[in-house]
Protein backbone atom coordinates (compact mmCIF):
# COMPACT_ATOMS: atom_id res chain seq x y z
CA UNK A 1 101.44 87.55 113.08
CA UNK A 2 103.41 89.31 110.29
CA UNK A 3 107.33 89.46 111.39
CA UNK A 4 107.14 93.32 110.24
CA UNK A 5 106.04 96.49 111.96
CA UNK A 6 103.21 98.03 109.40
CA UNK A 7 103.83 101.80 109.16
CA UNK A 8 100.76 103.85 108.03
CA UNK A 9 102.20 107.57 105.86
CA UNK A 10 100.18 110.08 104.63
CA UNK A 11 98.81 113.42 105.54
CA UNK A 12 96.52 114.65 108.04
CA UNK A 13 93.14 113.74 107.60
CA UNK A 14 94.06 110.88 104.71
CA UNK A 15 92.50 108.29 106.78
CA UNK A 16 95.30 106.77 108.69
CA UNK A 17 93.94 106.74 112.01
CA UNK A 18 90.62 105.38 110.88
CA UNK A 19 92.10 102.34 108.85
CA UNK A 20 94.24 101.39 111.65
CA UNK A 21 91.62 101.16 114.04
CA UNK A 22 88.78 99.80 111.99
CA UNK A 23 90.12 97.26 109.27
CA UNK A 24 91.05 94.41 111.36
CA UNK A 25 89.28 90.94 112.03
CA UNK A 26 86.48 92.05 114.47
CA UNK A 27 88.21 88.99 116.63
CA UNK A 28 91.38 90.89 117.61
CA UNK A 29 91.23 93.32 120.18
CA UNK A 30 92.87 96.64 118.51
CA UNK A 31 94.12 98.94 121.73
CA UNK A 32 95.51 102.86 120.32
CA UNK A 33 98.04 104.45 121.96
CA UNK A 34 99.83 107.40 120.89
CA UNK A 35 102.80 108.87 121.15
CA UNK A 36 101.69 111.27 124.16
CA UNK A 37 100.82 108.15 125.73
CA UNK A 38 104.11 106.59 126.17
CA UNK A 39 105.93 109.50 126.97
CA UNK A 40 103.46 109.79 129.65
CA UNK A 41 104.31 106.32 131.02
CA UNK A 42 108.45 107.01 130.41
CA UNK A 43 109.88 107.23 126.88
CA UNK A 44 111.46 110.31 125.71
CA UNK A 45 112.26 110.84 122.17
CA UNK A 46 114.56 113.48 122.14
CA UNK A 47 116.60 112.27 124.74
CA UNK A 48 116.67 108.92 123.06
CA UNK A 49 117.53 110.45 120.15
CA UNK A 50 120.20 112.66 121.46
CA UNK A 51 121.17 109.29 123.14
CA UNK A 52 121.63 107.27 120.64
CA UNK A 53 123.74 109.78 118.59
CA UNK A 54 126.12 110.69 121.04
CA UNK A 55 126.51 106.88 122.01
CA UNK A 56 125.33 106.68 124.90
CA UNK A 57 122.45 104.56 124.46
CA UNK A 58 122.80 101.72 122.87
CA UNK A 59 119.86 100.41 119.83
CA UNK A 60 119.37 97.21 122.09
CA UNK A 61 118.90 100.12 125.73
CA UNK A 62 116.60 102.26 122.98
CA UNK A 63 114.41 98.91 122.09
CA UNK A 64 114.09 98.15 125.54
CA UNK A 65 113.17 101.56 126.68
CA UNK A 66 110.40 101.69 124.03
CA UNK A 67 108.92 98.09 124.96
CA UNK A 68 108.94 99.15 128.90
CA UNK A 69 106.68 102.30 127.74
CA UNK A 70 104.22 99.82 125.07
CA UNK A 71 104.10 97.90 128.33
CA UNK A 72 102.78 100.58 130.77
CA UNK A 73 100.75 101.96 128.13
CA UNK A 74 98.81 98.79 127.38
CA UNK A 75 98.31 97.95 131.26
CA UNK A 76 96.63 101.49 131.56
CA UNK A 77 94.32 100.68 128.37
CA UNK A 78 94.20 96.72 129.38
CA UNK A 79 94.53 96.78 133.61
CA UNK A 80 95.51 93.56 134.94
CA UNK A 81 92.13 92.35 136.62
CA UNK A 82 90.59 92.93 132.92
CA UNK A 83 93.70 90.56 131.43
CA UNK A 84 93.13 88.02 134.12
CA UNK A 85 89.11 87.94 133.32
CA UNK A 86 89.96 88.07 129.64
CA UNK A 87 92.13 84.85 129.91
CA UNK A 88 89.56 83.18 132.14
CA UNK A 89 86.61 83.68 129.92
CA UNK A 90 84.20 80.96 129.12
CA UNK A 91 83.77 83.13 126.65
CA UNK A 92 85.40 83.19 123.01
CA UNK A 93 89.31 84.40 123.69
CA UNK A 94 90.53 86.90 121.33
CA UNK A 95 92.13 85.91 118.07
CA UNK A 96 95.01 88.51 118.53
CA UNK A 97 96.29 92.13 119.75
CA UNK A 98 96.68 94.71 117.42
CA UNK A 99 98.72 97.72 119.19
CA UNK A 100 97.74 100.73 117.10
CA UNK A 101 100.46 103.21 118.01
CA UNK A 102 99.66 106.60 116.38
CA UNK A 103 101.76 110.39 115.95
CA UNK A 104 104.58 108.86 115.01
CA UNK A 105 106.19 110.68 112.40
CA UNK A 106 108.28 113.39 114.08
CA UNK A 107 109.84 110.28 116.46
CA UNK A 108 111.84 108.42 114.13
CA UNK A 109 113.71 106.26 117.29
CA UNK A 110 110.00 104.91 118.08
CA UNK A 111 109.26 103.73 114.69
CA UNK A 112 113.32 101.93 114.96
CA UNK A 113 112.37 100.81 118.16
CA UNK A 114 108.91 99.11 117.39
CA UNK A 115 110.65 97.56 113.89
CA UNK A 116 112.98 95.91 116.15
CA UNK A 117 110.80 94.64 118.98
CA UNK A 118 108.28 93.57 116.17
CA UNK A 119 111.53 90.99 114.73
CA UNK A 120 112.74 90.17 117.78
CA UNK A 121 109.43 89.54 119.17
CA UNK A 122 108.78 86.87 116.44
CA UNK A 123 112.18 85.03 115.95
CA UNK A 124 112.31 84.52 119.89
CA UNK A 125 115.53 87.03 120.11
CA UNK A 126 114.12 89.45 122.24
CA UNK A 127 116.74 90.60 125.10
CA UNK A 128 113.96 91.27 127.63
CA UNK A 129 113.41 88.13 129.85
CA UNK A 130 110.83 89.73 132.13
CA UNK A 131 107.21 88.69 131.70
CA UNK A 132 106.37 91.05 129.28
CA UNK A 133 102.50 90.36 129.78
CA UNK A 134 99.54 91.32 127.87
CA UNK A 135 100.96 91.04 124.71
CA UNK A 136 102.50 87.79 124.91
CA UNK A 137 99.19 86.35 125.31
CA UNK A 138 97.85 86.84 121.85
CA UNK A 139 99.00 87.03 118.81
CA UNK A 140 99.61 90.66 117.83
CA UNK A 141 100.60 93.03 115.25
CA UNK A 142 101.97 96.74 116.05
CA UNK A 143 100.42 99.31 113.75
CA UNK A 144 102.62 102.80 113.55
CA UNK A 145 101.26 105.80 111.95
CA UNK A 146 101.54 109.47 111.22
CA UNK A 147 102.11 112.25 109.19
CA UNK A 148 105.69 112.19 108.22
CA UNK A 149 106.41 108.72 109.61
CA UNK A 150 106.85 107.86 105.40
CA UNK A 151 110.71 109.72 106.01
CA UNK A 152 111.71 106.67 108.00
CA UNK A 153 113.91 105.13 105.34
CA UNK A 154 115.76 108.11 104.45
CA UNK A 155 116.93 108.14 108.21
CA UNK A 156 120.42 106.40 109.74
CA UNK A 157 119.61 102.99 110.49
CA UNK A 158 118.85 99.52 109.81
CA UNK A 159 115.58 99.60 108.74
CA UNK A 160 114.88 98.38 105.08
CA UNK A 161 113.41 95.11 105.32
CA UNK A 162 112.01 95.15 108.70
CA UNK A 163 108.65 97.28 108.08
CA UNK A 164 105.68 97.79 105.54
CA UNK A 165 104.97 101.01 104.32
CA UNK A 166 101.40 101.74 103.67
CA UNK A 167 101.23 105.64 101.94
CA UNK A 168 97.56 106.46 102.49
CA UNK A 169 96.27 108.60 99.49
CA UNK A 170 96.23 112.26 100.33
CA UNK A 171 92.23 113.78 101.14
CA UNK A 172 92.38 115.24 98.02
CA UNK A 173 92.46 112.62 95.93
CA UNK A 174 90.01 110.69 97.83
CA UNK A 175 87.41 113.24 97.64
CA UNK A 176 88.24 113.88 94.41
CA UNK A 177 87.48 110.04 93.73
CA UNK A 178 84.21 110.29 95.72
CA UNK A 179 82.69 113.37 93.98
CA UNK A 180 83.55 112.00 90.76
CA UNK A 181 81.79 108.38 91.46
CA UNK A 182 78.74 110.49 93.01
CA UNK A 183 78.40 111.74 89.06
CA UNK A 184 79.23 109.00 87.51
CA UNK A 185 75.94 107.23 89.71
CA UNK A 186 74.08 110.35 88.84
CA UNK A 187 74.49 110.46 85.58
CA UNK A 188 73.68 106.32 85.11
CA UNK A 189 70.41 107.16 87.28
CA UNK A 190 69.84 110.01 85.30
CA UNK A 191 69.65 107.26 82.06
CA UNK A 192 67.68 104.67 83.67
């Protein structure tokens, strides 16, 4: 799997949401949280945030925080008698895990967070030495998207270099590109 988080920008109703789930090799199994969902299960963005600005949370406590929540989020999506079956299967195992995490533009410690577990995940350097689970298991790549999520590299922080940024055209444009290819077919079917 790519050593980089992919992050997903553009505005509501551009599409993000439906690429992420839907253009993967139909042998991964894609699972979509978002953020709701993990501050359901624990994390809390503004007091990370407030956190890590005041110094009393360190980036390693944030990254840790964040992969605690992934973790209780994909155990309610993926419960452990369905992880045990999946691993058992005669039939064929997954190729990967992609972990769709959505709504993440107005977080911008998540987005750090999931650049850095991404890395540390695949260089081995990960400071977390309990079973992580699930995850582990497969091959997987972490998907983060939302409206505003684009802003991440004018933030504090070390994060040039350790995500892709994937700006999703605005609605506009695509249904600008759409009517104009219905006339262009019209018009050749009109000449035929």
């Amino acid at each position: 799997a790519p050593a980089t988080l992919l992050v997903v920008a553009g505005e509501s109703g551009s599409g993000k949401t439906h690429s992420a789930l839907l253009l993967h090799d139909a042998s991964y199994i894609v699972l979509y949280v978002t953020r709701a969902d993990l501050e359901n299960v624990g994390w809390d963005e503004r007091k990370v945030q407030v956190d890590v600005a005041n110094g009393t949370m360190t980036t390693v406590a944030r990254d840790e925080q964040a992969l605690s929540a992934l973790l209780k989020a994909v155990n309610v999506l993926v419960p452990h008698r369905t992880q045990v079956a999946l691993k058992r299967s005669g039939a064929t195992k997954p190729a990967g895990v992609v972990l769709v995490v959505d709504e993440v533009g107005g977080a911008p410690q998540l987005p750090r967070a999931l650049c850095a577990l991404q890395l540390n995940d695949q260089d081995g350097t990960r400071k977390d030495k309990r079973s992580p689970g699930f995850l582990d298991d497969y091959p997987h790549r972490v998907v983060a998207l939302g409206t505003g999520v684009d802003a991440l590299g004018t933030q504090p922080g070390s994060l040039p270099g350790t995500y892709t940024l994937v700006h999703m055209p605005s609605a506009r444009t695509m249904w600008e590109a759409i009517v104009q290819d219905a006339v262009a077919q019209a018009t050749v079917g009109a000449h035929n």
